[in-house]
N, C-alpha and C. Protein backbone atom coordinates (compact mmCIF):
# COMPACT_ATOMS: atom_id res chain seq x y z
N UNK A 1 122.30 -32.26 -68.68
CA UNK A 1 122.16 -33.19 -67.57
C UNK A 1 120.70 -33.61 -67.40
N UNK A 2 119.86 -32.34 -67.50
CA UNK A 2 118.55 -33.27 -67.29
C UNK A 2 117.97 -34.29 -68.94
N UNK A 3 118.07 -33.44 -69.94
CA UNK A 3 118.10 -34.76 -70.59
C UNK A 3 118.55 -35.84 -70.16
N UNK A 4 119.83 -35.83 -69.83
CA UNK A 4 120.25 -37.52 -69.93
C UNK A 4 119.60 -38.04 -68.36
N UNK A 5 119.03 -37.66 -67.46
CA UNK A 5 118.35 -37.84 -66.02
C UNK A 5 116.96 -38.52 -66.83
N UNK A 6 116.11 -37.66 -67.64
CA UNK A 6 115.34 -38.14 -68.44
C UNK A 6 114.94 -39.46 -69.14
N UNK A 7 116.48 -39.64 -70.51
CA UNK A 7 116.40 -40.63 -70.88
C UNK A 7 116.85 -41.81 -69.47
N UNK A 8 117.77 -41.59 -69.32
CA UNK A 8 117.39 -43.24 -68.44
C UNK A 8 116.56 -43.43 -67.64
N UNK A 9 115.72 -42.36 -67.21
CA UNK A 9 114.48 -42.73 -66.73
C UNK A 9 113.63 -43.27 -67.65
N UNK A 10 113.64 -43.22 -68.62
CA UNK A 10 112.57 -43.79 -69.98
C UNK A 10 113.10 -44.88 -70.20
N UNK A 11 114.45 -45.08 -69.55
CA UNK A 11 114.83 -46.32 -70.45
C UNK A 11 114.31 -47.60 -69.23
N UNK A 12 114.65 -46.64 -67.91
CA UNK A 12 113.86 -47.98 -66.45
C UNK A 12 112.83 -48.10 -66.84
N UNK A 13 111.71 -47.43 -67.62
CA UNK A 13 110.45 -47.13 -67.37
C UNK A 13 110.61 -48.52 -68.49
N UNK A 14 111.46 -48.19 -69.26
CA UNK A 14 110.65 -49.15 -70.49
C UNK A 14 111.05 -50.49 -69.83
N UNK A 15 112.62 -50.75 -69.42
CA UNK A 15 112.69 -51.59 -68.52
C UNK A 15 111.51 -52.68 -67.31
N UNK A 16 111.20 -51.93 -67.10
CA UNK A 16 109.90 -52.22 -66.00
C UNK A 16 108.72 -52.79 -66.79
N UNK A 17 108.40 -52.07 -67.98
CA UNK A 17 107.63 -52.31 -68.35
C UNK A 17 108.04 -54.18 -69.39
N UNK A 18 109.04 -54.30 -69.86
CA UNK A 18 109.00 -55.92 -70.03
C UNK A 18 109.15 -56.51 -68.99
N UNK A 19 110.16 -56.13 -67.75
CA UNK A 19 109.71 -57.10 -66.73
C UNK A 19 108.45 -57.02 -66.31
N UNK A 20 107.05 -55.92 -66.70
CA UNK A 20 105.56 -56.52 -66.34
C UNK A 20 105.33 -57.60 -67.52
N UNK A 21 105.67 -58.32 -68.31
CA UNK A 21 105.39 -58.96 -69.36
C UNK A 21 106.16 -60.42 -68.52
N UNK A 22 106.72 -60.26 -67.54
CA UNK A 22 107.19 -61.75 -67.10
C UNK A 22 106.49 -61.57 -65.80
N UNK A 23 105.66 -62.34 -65.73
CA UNK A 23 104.29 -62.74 -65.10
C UNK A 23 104.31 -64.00 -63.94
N UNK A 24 103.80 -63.28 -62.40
CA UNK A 24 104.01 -63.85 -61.46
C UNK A 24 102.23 -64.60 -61.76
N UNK A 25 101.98 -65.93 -61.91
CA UNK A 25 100.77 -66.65 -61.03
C UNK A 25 100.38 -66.19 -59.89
N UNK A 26 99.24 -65.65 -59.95
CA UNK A 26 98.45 -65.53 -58.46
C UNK A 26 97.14 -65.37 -58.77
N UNK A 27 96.14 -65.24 -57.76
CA UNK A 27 95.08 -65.01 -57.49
C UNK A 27 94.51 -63.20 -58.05
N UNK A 28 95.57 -62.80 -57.84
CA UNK A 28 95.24 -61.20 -58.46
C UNK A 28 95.66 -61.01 -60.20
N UNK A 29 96.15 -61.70 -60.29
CA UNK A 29 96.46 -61.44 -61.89
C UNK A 29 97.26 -60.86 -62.97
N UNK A 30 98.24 -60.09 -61.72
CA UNK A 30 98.39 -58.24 -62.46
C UNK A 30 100.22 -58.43 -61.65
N UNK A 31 100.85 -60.03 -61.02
CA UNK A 31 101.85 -59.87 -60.23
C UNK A 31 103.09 -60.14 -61.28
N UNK A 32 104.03 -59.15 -61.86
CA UNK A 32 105.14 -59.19 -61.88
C UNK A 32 106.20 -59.16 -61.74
N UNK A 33 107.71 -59.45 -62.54
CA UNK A 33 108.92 -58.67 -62.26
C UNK A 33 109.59 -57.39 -62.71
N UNK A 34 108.09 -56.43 -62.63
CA UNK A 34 108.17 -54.55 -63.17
C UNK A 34 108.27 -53.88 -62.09
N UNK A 35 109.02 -54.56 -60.87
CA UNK A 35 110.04 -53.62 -60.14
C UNK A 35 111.15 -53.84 -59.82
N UNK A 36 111.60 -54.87 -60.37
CA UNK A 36 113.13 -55.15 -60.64
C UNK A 36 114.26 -54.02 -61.16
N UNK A 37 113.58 -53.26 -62.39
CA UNK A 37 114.48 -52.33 -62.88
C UNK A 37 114.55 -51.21 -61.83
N UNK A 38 113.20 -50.88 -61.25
CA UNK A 38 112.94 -49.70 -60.49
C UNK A 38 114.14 -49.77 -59.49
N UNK A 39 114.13 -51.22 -58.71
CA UNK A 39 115.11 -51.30 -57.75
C UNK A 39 116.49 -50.98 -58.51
N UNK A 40 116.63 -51.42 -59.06
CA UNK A 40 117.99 -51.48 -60.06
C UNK A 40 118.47 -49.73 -59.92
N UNK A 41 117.15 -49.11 -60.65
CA UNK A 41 117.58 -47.86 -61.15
C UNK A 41 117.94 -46.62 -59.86
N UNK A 42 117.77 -47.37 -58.95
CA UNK A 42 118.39 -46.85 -57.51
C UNK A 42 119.65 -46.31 -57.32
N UNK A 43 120.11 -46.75 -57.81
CA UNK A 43 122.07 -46.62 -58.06
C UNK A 43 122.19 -45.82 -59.17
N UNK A 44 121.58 -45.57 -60.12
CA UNK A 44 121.80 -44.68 -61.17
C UNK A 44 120.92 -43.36 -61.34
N UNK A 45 119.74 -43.10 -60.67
CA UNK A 45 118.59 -41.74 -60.85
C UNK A 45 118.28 -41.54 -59.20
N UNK A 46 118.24 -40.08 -59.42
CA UNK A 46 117.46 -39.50 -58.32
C UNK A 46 116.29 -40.24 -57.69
N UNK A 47 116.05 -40.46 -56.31
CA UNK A 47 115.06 -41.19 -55.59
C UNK A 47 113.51 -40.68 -56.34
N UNK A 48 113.46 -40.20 -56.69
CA UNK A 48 111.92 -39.43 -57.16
C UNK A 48 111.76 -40.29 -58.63
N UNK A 49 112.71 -40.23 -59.49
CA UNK A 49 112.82 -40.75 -61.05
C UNK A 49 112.74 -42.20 -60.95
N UNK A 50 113.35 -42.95 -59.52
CA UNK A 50 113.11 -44.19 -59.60
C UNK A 50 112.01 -44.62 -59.32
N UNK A 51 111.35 -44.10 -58.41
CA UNK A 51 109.94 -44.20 -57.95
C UNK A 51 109.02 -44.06 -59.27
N UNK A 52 109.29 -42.84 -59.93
CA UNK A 52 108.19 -42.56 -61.34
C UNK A 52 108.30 -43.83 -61.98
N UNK A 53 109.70 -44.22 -62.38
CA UNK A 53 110.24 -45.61 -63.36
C UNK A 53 109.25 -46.83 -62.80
N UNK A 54 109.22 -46.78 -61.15
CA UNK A 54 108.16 -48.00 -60.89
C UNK A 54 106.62 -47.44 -60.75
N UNK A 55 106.30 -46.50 -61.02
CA UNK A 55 105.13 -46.35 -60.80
C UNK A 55 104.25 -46.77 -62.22
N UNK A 56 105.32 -46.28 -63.39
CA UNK A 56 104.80 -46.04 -64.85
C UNK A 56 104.88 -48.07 -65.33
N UNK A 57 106.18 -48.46 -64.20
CA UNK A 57 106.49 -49.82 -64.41
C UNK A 57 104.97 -51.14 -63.83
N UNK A 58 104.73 -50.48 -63.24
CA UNK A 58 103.32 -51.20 -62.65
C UNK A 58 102.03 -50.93 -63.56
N UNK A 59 102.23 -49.54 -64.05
CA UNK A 59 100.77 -49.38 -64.42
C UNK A 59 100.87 -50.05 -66.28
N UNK A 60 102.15 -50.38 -66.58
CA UNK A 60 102.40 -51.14 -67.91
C UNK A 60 101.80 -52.28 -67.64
N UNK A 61 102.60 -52.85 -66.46
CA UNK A 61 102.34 -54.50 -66.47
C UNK A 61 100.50 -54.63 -66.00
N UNK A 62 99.91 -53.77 -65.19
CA UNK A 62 98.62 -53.88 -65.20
C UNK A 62 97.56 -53.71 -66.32
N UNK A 63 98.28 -52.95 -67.21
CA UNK A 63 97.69 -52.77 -68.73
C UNK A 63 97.24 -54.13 -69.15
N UNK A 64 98.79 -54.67 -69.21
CA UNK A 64 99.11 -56.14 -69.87
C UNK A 64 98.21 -57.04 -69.75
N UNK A 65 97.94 -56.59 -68.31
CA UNK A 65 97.30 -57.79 -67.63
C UNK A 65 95.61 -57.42 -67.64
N UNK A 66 95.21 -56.31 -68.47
CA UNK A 66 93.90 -55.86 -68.24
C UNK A 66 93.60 -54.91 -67.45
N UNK A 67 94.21 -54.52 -66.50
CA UNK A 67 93.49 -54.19 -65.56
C UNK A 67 92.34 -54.37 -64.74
N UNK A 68 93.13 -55.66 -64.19
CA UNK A 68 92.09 -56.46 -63.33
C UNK A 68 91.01 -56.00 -62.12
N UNK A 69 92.03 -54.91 -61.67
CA UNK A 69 91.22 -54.51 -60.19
C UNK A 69 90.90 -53.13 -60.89
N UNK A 70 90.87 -52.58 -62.04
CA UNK A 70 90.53 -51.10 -62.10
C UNK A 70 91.37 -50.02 -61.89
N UNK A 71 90.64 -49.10 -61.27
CA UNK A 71 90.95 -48.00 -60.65
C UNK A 71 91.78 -47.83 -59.31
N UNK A 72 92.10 -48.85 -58.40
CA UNK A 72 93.10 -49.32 -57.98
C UNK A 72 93.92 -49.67 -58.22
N UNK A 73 94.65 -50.03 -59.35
CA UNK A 73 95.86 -50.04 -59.64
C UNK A 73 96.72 -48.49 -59.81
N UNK A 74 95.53 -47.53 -59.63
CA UNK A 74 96.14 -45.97 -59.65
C UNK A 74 96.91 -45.71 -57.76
N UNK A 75 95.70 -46.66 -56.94
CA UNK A 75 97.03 -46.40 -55.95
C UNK A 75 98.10 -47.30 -55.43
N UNK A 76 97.81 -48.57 -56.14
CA UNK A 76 99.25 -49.79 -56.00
C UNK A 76 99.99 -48.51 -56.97
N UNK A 77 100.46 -47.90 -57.96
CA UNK A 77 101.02 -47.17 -58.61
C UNK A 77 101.84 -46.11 -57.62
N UNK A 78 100.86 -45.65 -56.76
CA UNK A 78 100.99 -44.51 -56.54
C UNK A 78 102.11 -45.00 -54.69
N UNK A 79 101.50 -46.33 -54.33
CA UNK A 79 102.15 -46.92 -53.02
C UNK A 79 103.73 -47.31 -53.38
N UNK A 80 103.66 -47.66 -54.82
CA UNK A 80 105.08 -48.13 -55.76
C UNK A 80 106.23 -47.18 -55.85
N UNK A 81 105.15 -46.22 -56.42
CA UNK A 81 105.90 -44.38 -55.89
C UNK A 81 107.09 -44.50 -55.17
N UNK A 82 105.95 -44.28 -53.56
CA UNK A 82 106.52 -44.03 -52.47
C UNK A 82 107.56 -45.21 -52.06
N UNK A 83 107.15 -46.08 -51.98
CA UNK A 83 108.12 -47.22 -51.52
C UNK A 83 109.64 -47.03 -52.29
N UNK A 84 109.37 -47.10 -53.81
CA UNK A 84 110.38 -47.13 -54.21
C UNK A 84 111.29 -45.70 -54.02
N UNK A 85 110.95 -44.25 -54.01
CA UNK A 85 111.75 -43.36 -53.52
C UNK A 85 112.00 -43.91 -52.05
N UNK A 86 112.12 -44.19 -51.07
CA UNK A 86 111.85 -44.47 -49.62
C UNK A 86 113.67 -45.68 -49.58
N UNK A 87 113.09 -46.69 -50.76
CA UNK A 87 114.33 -47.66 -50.94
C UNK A 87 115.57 -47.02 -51.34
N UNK A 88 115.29 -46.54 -52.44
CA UNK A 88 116.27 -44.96 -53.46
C UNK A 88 117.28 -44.57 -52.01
N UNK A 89 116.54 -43.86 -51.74
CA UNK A 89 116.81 -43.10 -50.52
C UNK A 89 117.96 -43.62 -49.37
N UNK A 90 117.13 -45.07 -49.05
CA UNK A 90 118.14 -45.80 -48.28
C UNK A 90 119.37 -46.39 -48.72
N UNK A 91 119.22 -46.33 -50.04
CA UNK A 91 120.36 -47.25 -50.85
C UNK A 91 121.59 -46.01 -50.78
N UNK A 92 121.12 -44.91 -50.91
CA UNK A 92 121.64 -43.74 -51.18
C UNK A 92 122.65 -43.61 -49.62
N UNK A 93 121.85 -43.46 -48.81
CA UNK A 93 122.45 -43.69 -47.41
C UNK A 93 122.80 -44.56 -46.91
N UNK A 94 123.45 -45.78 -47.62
CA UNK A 94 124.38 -47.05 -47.48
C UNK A 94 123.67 -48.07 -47.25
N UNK A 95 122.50 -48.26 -46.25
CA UNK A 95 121.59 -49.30 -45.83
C UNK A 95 121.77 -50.81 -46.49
N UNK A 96 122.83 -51.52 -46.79
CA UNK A 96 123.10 -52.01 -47.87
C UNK A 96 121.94 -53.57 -47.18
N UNK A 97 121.81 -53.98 -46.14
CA UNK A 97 120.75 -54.83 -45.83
C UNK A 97 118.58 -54.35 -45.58
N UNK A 98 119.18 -53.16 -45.02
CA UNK A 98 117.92 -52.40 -44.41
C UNK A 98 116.76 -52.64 -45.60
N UNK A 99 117.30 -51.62 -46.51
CA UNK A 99 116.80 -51.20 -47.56
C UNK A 99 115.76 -52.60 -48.29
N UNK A 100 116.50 -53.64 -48.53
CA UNK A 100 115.51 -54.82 -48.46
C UNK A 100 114.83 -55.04 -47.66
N UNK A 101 114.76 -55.11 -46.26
CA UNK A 101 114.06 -55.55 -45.30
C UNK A 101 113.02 -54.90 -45.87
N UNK A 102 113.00 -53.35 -45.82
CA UNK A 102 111.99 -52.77 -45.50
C UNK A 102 111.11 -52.43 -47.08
N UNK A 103 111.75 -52.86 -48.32
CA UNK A 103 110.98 -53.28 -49.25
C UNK A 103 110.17 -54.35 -49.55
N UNK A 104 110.54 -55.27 -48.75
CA UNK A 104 109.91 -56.82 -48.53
C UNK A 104 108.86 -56.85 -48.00
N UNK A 105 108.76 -55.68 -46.54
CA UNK A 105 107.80 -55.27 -45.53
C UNK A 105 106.67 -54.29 -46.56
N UNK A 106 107.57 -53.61 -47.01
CA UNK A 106 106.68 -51.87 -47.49
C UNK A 106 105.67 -52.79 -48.53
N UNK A 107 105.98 -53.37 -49.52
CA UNK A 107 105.59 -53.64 -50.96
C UNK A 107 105.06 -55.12 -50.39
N UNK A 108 105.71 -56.23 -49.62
CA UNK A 108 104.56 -57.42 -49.39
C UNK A 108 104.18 -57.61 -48.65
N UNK A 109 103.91 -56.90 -47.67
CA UNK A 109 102.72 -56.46 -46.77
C UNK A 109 102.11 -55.56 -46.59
N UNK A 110 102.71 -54.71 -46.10
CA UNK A 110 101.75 -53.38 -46.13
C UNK A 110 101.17 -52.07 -47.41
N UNK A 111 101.85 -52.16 -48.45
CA UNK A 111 100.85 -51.56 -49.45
C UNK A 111 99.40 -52.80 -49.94
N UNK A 112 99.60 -53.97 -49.48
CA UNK A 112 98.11 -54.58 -49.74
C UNK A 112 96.99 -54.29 -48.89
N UNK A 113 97.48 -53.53 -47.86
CA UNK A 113 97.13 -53.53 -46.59
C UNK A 113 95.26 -52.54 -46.94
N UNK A 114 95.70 -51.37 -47.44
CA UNK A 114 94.48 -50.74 -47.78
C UNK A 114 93.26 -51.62 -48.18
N UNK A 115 93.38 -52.63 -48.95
CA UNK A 115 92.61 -53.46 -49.97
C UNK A 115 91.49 -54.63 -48.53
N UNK A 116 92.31 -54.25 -47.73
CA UNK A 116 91.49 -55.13 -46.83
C UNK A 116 90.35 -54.08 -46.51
N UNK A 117 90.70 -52.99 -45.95
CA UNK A 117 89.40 -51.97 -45.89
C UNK A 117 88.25 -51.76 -47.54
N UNK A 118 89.14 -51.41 -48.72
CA UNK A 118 88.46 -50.90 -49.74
C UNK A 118 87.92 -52.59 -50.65
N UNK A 119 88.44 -53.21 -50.46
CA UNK A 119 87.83 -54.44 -51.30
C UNK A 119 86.87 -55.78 -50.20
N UNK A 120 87.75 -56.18 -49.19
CA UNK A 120 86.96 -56.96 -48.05
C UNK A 120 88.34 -57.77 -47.93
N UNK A 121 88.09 -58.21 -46.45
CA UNK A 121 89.07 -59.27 -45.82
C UNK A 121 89.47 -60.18 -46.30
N UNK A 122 88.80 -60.84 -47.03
CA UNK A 122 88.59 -61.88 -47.83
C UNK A 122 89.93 -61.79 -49.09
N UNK A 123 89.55 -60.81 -49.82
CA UNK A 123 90.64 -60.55 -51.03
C UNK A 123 91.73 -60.46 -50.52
N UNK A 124 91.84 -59.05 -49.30
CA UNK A 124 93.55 -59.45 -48.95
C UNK A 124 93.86 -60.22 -48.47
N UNK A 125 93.20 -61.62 -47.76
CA UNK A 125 94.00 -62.67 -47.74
C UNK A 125 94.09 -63.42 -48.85
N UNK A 126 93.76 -63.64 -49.27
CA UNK A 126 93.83 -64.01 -51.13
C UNK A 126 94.44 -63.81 -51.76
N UNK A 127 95.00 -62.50 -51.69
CA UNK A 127 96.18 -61.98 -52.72
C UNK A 127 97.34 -62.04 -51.62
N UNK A 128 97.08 -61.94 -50.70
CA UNK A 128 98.64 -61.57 -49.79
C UNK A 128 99.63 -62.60 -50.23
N UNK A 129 100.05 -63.37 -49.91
CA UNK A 129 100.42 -64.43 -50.66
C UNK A 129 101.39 -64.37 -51.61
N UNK A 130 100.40 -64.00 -53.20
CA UNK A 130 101.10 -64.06 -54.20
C UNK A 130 101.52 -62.79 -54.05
N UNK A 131 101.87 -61.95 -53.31
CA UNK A 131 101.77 -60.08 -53.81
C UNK A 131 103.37 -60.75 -52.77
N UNK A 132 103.53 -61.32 -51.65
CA UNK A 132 104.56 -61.24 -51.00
C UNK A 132 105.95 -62.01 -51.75
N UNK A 133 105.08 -63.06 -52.46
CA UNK A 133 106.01 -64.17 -53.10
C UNK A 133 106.90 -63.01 -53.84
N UNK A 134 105.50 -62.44 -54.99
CA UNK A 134 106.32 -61.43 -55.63
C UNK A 134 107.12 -60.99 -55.62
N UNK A 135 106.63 -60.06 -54.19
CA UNK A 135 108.13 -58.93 -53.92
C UNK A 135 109.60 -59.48 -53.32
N UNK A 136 108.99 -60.85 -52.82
CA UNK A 136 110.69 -61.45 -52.34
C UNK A 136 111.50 -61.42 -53.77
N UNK A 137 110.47 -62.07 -54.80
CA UNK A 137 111.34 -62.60 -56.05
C UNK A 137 112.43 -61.10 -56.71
N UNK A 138 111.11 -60.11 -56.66
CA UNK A 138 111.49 -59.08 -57.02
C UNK A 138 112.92 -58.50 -56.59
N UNK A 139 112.53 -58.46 -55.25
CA UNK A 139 114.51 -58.37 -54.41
C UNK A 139 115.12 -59.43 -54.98
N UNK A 140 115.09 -60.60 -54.82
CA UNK A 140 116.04 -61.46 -55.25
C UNK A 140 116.75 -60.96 -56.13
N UNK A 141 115.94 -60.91 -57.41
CA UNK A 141 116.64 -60.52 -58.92
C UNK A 141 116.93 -59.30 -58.73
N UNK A 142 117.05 -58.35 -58.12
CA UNK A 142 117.46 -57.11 -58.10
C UNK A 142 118.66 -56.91 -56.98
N UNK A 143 118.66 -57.43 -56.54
CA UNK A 143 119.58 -57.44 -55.09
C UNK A 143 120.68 -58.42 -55.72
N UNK A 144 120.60 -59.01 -56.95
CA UNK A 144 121.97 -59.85 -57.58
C UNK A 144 122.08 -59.05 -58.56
N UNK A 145 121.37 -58.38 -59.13
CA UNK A 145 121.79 -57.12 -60.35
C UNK A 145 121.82 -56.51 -60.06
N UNK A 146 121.59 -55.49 -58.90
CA UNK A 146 122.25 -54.16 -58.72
C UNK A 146 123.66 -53.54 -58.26
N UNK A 147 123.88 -55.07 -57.51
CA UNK A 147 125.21 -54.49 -57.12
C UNK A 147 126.01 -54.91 -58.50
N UNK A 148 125.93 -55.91 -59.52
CA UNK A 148 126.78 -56.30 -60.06
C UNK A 148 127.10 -55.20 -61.65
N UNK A 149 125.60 -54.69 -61.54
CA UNK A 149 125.61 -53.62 -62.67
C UNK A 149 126.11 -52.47 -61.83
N UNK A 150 126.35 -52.36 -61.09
CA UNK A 150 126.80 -51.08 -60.26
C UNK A 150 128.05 -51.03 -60.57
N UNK A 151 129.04 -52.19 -60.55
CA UNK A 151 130.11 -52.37 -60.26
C UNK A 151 130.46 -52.48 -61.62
N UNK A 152 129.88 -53.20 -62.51
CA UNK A 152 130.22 -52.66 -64.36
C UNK A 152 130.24 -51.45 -64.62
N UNK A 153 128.87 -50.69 -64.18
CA UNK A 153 129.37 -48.97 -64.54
C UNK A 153 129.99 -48.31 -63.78
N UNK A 154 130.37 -48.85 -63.12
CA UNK A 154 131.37 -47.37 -62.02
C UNK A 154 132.79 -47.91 -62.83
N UNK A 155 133.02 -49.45 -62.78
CA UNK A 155 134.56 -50.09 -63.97
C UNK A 155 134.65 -49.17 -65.09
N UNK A 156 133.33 -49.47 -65.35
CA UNK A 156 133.37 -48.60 -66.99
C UNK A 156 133.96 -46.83 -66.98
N UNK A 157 133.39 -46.59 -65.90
CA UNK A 157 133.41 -45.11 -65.99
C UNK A 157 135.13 -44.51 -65.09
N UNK A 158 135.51 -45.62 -64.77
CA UNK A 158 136.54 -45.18 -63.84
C UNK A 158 137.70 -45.34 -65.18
N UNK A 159 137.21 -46.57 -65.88
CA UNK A 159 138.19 -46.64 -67.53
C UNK A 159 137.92 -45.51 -68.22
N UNK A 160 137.11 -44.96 -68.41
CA UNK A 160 137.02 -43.84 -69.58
C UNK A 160 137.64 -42.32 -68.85
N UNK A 161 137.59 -42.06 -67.39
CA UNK A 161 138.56 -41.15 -67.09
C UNK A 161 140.30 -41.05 -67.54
């Protein structure tokens, strides 16, 4: 069992990591769709494994992208974490609207939120923007694939009993 907990965590991770290769325009540089799978992988891994899947999923697509801001992208990584166990969690406990709200909130507003203290006022209004566009898009595409891949593998698995 934990192998296979494992591999499909490697497989969101790798997941995440081509959606950082499809590349949001903005002012920050580094905005993709490498938490799409994370959300996805909500329905299938433990809240902790999905969170790792987006944490490892961000710090790919920031590779990609250079690593524009540095050493900050260790705690957008680490805010990706948390948010995404937090969503896990709610999805887990039915929240079937909540759970977006408060990813929309967690991830496009308030994890930029630090950057206003550690970088200047200036940047987080600058990036806010494209970091929010982001994360709507991000739900979008995930909030039409999760339930629909949900509903393929539970078909699938209810056929093979």
């Amino acid at each position: 069992m934990q192998l296979k907990r494992m591999t499909l965590t490697a497989l969101f991770v790798a997941m995440c990591a081509v959606g950082g290769l499809i590349k949001i325009p903005s002012a920050v540089g580094s905005l993709a769709l490498d938490t799409v799978p994370a959300l996805v992988s909500a329905a299938f891994l433990p809240p902790v494994f999905s969170g790792i899947a987006s944490m490892l999923g961000h710090l790919a697509s920031a590779m990609y992208g250079g690593f524009p801001m540095g050493p900050f992208h260790i705690i957008i990584a680490l805010e990706m974490l948390v948010i995404v166990v937090i969503f896990a969690r709610m999805h887990r406990a039915g929240y079937k609207r909540m759970k977006w709200v408060f990813f929309v909130i967690a991830n496009g507003l308030l994890a930029p939120l630090p950057f206003y203290f550690l970088v200047s006022p200036a940047f987080f209004l600058g990036a806010l923007q494209g970091i929010f566009v982001a994360t709507v898009l991000n739900a979008i595409v995930a909030a039409v694939v999760l339930p629909a891949l949900q509903q393929v593998v539970t078909g699938r698995m209810g056929a093979l009993r």
